[in-house]
Protein backbone atom coordinates (compact mmCIF):
# COMPACT_ATOMS: atom_id res chain seq x y z
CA UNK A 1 -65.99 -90.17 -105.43
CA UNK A 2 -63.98 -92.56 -103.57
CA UNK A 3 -64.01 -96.80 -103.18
CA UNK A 4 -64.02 -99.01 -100.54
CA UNK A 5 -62.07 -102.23 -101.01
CA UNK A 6 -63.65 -104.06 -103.71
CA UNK A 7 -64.22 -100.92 -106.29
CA UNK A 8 -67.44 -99.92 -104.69
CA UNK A 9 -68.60 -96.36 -103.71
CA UNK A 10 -68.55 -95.66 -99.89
CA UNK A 11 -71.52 -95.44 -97.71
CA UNK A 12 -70.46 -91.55 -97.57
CA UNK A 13 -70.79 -91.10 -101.28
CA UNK A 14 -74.02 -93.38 -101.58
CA UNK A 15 -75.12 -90.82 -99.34
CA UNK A 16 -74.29 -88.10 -101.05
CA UNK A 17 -75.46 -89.37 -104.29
CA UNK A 18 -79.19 -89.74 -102.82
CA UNK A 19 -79.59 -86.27 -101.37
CA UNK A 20 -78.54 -84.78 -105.44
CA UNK A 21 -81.14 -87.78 -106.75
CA UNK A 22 -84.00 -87.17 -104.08
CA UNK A 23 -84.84 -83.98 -105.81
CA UNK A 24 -84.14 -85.35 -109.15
CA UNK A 25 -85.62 -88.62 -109.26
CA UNK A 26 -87.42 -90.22 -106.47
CA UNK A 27 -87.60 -93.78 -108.05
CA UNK A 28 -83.37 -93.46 -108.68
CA UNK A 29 -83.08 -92.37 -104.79
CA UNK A 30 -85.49 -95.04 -103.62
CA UNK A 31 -83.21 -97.72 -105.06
CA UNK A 32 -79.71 -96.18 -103.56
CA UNK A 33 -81.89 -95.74 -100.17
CA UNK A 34 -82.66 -99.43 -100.40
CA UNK A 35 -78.45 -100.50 -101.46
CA UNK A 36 -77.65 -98.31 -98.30
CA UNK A 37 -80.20 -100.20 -96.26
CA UNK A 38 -78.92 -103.30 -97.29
CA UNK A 39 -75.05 -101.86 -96.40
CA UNK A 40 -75.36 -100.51 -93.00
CA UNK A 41 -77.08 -103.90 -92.53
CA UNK A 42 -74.77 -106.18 -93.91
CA UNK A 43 -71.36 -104.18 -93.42
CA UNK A 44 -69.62 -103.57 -90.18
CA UNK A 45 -69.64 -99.66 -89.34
CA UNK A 46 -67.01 -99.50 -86.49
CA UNK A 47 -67.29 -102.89 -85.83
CA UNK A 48 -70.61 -103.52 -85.69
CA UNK A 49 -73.37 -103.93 -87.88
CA UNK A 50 -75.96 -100.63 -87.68
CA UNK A 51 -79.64 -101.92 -87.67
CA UNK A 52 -80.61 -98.57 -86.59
CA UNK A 53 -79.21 -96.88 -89.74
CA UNK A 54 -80.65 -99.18 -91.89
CA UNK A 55 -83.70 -99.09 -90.69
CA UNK A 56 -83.40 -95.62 -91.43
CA UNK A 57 -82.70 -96.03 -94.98
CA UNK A 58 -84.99 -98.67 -95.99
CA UNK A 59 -87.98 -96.20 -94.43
CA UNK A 60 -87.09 -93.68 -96.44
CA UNK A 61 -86.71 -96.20 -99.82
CA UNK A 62 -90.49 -97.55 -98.72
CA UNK A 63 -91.77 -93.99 -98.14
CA UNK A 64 -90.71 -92.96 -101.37
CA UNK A 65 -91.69 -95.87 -103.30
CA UNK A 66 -94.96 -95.53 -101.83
CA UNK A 67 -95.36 -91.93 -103.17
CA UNK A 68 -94.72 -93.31 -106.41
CA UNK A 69 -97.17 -95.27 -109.32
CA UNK A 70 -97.15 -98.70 -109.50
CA UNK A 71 -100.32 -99.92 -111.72
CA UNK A 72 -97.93 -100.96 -114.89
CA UNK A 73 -94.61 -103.08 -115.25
CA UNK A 74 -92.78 -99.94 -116.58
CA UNK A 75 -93.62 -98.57 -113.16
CA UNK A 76 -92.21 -100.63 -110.96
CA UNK A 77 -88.88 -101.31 -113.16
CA UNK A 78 -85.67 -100.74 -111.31
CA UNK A 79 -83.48 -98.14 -113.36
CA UNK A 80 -80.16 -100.13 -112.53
CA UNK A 81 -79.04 -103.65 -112.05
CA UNK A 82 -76.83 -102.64 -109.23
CA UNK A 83 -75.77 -99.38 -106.37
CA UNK A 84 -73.12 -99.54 -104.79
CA UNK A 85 -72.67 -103.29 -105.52
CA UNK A 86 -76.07 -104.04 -103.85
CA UNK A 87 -78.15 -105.97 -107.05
CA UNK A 88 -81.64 -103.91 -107.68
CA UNK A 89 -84.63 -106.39 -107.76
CA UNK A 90 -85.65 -106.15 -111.79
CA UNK A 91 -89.11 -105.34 -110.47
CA UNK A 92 -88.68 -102.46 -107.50
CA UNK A 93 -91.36 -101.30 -105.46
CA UNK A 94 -92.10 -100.76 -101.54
CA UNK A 95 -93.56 -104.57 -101.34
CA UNK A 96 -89.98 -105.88 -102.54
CA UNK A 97 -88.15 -103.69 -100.01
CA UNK A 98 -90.42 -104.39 -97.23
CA UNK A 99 -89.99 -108.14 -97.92
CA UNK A 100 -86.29 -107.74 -98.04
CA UNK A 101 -85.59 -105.70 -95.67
CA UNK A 102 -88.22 -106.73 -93.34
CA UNK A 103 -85.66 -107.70 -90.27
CA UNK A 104 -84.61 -104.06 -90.14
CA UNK A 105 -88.06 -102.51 -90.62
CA UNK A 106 -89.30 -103.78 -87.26
């Protein structure tokens, strides 16, 4: 695993980290999909920021939320404060993301 600046995992190992947790735990790989989202978004790749990427990312966090149960608090409870220094809404589910990532999901 390597850092970027401040102490935080790379986009690269984010990435890496939600291919071994898609097949583990889909509500765990929904919430680094969505701190991913929020990085290409908010994070210069190259010099510029990567709307496309995100978009990408916060898809496949909806998607998989939406797959998911969400009748019950303890079903829509994020597993982690934080991923990759992106803060985890306390209650996570596909609503939240959409909301928050709603000017990449266009």
């Amino acid at each position: 695993m390597t850092d970027d600046s401040d102490g935080r995992k790379t986009r690269s190992d984010l990435r890496e980290q939600f291919a071994r947790e898609v097949v583990l735990d889909q509500r765990v790989a929904a919430e680094t999909a969505y701190a991913l989202a929020f990085r290409y978004r908010n994070e210069d790749v190259d010099g510029e920021r990567r709307f496309d990427i995100a978009k990408v990312w916060a898809t496949r966090a909806v998607e998989l939320l939406d797959g998911l149960p969400a009748d019950q608090l303890d079903d829509v409870a994020a597993t982690r404060p934080s991923v990759g220094g992106i803060a985890i809404p306390d209650l996570f589910h596909s609503g939240i993301v959409r909301e928050r990532l709603c000017d990449v999901l266009l």
